[in-house]
C-alpha atoms as a PDB file:
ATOM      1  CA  UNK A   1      15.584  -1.860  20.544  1.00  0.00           C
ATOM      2  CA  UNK A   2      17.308  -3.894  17.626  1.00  0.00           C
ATOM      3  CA  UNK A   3      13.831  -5.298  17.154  1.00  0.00           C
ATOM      4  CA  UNK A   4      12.451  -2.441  16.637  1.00  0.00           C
ATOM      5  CA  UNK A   5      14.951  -0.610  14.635  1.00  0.00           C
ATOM      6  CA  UNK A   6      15.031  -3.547  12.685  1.00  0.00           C
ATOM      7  CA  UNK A   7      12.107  -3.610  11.770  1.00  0.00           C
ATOM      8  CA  UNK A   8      11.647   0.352  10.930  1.00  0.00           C
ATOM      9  CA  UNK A   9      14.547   0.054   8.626  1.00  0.00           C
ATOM     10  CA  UNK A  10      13.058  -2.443   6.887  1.00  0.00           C
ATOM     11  CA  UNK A  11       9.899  -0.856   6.450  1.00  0.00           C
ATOM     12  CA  UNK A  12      11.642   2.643   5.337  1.00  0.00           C
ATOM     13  CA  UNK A  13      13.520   1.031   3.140  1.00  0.00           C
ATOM     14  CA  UNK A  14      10.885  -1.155   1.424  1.00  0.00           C
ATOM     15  CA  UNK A  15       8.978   1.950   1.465  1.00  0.00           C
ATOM     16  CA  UNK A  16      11.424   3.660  -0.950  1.00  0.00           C
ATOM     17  CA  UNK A  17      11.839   0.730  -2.924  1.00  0.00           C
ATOM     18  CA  UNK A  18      15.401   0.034  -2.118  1.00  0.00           C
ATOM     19  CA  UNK A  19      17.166  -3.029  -1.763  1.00  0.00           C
ATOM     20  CA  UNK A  20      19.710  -3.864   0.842  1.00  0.00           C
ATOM     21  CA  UNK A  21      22.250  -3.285  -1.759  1.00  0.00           C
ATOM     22  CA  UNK A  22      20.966   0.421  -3.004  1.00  0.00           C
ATOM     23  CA  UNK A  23      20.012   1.378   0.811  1.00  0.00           C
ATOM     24  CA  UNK A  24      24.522   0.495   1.375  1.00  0.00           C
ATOM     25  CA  UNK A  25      25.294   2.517  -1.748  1.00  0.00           C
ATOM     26  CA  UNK A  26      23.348   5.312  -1.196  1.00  0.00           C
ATOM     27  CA  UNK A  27      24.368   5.689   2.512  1.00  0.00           C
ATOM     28  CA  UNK A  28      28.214   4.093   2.457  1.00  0.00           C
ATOM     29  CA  UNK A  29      27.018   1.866   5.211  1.00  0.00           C
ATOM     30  CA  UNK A  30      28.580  -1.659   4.350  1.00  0.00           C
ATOM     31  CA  UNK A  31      26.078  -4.524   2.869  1.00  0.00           C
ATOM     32  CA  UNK A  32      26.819  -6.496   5.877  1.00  0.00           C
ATOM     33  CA  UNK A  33      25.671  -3.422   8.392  1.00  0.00           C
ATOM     34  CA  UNK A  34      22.598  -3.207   7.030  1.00  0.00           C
ATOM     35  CA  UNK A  35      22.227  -7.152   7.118  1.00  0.00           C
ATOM     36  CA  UNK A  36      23.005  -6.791  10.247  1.00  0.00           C
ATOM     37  CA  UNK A  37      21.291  -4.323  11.945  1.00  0.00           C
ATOM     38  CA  UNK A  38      18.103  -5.363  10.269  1.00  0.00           C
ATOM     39  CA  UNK A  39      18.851  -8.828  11.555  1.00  0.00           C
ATOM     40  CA  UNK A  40      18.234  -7.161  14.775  1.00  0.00           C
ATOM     41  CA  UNK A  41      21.928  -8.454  15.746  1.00  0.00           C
ATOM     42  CA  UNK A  42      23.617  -5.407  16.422  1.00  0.00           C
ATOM     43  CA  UNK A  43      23.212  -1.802  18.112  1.00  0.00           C
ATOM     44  CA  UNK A  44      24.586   0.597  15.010  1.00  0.00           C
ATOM     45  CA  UNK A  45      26.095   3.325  16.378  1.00  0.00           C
ATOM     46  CA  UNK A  46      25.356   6.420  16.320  1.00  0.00           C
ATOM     47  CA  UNK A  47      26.941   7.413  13.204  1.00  0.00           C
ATOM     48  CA  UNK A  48      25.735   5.221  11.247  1.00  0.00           C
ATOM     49  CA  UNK A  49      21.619   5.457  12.203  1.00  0.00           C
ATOM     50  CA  UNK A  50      22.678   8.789  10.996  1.00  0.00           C
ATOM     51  CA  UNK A  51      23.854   7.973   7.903  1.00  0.00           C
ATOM     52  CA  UNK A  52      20.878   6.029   7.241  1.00  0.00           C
ATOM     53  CA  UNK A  53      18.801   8.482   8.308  1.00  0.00           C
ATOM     54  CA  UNK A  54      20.157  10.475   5.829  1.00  0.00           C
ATOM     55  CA  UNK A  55      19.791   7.992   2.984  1.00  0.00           C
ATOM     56  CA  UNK A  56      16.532   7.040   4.550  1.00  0.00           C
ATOM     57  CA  UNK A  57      15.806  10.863   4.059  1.00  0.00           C
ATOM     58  CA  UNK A  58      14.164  10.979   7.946  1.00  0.00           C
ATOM     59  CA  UNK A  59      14.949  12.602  10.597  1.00  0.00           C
ATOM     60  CA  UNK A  60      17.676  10.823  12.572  1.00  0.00           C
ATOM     61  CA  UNK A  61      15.305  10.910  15.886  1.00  0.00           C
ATOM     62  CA  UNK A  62      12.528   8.707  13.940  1.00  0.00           C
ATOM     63  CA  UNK A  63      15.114   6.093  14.135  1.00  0.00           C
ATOM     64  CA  UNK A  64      16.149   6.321  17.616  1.00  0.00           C
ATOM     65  CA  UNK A  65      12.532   7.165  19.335  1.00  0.00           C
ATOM     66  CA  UNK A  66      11.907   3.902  20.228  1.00  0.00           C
ATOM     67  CA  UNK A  67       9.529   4.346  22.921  1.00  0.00           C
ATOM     68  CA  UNK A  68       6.625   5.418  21.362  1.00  0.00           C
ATOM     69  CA  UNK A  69       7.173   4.625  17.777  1.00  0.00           C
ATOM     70  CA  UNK A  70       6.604   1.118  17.453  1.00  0.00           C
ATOM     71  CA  UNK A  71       2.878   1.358  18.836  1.00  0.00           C
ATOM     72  CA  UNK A  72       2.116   4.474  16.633  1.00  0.00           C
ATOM     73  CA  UNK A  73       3.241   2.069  13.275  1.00  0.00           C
ATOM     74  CA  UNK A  74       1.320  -0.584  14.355  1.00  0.00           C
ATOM     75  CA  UNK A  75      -1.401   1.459  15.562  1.00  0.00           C
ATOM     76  CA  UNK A  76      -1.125   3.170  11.364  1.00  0.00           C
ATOM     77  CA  UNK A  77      -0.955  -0.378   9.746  1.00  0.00           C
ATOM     78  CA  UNK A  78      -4.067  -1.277  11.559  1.00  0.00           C
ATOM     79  CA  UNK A  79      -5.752   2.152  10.301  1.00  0.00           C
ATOM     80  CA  UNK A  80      -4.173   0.696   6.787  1.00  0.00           C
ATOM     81  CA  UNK A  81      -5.954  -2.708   7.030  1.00  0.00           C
ATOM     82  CA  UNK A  82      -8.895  -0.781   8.120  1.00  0.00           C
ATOM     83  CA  UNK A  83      -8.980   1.486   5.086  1.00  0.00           C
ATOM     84  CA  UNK A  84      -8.139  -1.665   3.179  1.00  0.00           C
ATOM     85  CA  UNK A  85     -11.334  -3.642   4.468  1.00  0.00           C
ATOM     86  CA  UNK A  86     -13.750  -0.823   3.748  1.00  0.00           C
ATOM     87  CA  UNK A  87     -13.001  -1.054  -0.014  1.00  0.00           C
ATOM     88  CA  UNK A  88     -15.076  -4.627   0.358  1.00  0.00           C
ATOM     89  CA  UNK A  89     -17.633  -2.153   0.050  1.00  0.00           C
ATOM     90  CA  UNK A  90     -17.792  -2.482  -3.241  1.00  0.00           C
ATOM     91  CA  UNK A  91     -20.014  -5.382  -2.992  1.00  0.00           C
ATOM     92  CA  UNK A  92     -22.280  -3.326  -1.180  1.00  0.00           C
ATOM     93  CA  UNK A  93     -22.785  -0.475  -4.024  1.00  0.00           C
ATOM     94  CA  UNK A  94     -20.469   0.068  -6.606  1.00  0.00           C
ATOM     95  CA  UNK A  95     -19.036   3.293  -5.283  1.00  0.00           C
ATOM     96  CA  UNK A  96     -18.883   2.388  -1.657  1.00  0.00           C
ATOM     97  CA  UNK A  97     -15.134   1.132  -2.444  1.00  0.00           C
ATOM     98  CA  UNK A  98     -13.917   5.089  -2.887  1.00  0.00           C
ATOM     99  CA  UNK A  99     -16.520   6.515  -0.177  1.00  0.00           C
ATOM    100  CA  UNK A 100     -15.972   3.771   2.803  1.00  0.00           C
ATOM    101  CA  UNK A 101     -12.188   4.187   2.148  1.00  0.00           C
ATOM    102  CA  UNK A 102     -11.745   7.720   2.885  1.00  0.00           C
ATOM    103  CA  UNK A 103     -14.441   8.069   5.728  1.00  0.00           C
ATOM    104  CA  UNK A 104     -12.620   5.739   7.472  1.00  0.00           C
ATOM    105  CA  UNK A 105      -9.227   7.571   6.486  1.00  0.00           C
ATOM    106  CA  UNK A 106     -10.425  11.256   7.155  1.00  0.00           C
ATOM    107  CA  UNK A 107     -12.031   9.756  10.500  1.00  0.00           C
ATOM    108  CA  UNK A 108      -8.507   9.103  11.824  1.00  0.00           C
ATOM    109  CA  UNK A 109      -6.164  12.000  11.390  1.00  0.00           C
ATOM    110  CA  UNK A 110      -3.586   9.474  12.914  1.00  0.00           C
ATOM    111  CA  UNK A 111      -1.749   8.370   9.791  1.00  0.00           C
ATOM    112  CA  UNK A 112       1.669  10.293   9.519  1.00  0.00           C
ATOM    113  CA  UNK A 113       4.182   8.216   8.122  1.00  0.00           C
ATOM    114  CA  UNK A 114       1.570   6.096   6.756  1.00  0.00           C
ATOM    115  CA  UNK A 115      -0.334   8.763   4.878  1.00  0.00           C
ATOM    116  CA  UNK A 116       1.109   8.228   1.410  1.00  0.00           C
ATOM    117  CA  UNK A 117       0.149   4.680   1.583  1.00  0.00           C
ATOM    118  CA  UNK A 118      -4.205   5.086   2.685  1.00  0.00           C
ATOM    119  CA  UNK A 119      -3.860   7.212  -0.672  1.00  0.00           C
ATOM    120  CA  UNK A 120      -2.437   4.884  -2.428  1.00  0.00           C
ATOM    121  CA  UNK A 121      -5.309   2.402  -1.762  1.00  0.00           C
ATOM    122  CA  UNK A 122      -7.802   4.932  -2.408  1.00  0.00           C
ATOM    123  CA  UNK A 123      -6.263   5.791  -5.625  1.00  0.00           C
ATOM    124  CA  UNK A 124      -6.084   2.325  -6.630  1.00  0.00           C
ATOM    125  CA  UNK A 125      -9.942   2.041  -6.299  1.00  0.00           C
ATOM    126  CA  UNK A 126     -10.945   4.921  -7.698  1.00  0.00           C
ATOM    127  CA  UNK A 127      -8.721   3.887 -11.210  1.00  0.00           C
ATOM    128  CA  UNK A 128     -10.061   0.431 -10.443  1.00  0.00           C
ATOM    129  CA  UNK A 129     -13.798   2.430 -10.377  1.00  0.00           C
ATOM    130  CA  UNK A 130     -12.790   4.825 -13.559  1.00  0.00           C
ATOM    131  CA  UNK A 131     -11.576   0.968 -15.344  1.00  0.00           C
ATOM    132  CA  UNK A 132     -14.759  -1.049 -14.528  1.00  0.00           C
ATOM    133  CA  UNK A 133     -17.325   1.422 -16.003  1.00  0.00           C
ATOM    134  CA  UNK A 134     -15.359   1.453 -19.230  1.00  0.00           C
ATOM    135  CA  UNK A 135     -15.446  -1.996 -19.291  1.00  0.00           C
ATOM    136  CA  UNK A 136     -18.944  -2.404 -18.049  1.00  0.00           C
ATOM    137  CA  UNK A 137     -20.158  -0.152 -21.043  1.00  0.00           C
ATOM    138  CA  UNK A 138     -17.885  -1.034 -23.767  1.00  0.00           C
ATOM    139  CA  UNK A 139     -18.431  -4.628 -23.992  1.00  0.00           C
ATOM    140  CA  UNK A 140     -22.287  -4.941 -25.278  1.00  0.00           C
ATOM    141  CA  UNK A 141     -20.870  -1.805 -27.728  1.00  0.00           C
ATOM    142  CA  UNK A 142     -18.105  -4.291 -28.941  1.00  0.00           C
ATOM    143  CA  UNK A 143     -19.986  -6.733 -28.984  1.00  0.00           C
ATOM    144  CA  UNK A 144     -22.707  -5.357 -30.991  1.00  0.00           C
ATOM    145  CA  UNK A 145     -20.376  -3.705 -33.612  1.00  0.00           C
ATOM    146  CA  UNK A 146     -18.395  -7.019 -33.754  1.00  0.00           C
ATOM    147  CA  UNK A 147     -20.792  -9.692 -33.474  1.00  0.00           C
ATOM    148  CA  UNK A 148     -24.395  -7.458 -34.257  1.00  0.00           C
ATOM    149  CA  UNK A 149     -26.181  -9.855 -31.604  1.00  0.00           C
ATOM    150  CA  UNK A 150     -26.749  -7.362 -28.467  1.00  0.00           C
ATOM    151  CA  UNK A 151     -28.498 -10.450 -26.827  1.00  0.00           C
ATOM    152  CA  UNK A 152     -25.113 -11.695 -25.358  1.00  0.00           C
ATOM    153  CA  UNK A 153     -23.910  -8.141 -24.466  1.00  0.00           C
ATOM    154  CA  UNK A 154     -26.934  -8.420 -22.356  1.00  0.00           C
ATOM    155  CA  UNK A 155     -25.396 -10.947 -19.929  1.00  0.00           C
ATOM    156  CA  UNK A 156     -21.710  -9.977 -20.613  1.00  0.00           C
ATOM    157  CA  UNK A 157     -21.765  -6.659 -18.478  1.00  0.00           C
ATOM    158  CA  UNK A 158     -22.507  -8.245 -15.607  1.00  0.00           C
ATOM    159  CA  UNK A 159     -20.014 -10.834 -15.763  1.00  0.00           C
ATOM    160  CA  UNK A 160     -17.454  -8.268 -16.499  1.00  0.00           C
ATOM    161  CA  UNK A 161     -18.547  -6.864 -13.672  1.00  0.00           C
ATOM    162  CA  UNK A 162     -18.412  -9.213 -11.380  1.00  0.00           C
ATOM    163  CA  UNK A 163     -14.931 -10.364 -13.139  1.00  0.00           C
ATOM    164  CA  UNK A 164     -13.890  -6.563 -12.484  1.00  0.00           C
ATOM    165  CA  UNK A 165     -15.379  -7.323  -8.627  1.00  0.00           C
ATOM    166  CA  UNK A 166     -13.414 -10.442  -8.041  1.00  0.00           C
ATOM    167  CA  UNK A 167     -10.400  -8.691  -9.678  1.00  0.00           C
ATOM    168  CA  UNK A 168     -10.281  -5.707  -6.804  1.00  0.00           C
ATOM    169  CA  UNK A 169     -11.454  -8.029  -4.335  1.00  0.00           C
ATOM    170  CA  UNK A 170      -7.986 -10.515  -5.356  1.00  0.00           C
ATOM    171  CA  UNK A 171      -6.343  -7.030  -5.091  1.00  0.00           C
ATOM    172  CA  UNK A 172      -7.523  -6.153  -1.898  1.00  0.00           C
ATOM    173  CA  UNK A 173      -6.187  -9.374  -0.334  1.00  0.00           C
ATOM    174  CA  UNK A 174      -3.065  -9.267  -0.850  1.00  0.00           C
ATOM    175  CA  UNK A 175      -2.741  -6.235   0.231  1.00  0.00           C
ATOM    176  CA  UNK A 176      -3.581  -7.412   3.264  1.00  0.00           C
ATOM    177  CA  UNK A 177      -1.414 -10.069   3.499  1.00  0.00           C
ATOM    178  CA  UNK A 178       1.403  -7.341   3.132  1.00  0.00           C
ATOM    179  CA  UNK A 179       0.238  -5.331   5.753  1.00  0.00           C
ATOM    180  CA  UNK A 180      -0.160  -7.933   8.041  1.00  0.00           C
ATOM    181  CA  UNK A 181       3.670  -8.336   7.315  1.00  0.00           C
ATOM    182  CA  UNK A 182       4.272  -4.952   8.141  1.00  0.00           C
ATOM    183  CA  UNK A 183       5.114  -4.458   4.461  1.00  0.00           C
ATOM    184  CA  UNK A 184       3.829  -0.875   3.486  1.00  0.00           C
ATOM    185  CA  UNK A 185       5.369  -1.192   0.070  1.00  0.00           C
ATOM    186  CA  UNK A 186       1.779  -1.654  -1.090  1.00  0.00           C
ATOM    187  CA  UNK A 187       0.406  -0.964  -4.848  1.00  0.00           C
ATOM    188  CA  UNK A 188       3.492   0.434  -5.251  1.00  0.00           C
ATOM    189  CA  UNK A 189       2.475   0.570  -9.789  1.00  0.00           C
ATOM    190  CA  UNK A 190      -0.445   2.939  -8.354  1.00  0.00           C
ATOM    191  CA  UNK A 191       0.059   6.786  -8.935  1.00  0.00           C
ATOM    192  CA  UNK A 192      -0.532   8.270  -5.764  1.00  0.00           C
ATOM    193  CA  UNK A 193      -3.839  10.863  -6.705  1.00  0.00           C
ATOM    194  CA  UNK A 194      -3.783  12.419  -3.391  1.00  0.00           C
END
């Protein structure tokens, strides 16, 4: 259980984008506590998983269902990675990184506590999308108003593109890498468009 609990603390709290410190001031649980019980080395009691429920703003059950709750959030980061992978679509078509994302995310209903983050990723490419075509057609204008050769604009949309391709792809990765942390404080500087 302190495994667990441990490790769902964590995650809610990196998910709100608090520190150990804010996640003690905000609940009056002491620094060490929460060091503690995310340490996995002691069994809070009951008053304080309340407390931190309440700072946590949950539902003081999500913290103490411990039966079924670790396989659903592992179960949701794997439906994250999923979603994650299917924006290597892009490679594919250039639109295939919005479309493969949510398929595979209205396919499986299963993300609850996850939910906020799929759309994060899918806003991410579709602002990534929205970014690329800009810069796909306003280079060969720059550089025809700046430089009045349009023979290097020619070869420089492509290259953007691909730059722009590599870019998501860089992107992509480490989100990844955070997931397979169980960090799902991902492209948290992405408005959330769904």
């Amino acid at each position: 259980m302190n495994k667990y609990l441990a490790k769902k603390i964590i995650q809610l709290r990196k998910t709100k984008g608090l520190s150990q410190e804010s996640l003690a001031e905000i609940s009056n649980v002491s620094l060490r506590t929460i060091q503690r019980i995310e340490k996995g080395t002691v069994n809070p009691r009951s008053f304080t998983l309340r407390t931190l429920a309440e700072a946590l703003e949950i539902k003081p059950s999500e913290l103490t269902e411990v039966h079924s709750e670790p396989n659903r959030i592992d179960h949701e980061i794997s439906l994250l990675k999923q979603i994650n992978f299917s924006t290597l679509g892009v490679i594919l078509f250039p639109v295939f990184n919005i479309i493969l994302p949510i398929i595979v995310w209205k396919k499986n209903k299963k993300l609850q506590k996850l939910n906020a983050q799929a759309g994060k990723i899918v806003s991410f490419q579709i602002l990534w999308t929205i970014l690329t075509i800009m810069i796909f057609f306003s280079i060969p204008l720059l550089l025809k108003i700046f430089t009045e050769d349009s023979g290097i604009g020619k070869f420089m949309s492509p290259l953007s593109y691909l730059f722009c391709v590599v870019f998501n792809i860089v992107f992509m990765l480490n989100t990844t890498i955070k997931l397979n942390k169980s960090d799902t404080n991902i492209l948290h500087f992405v408005p959330n468009l769904f």
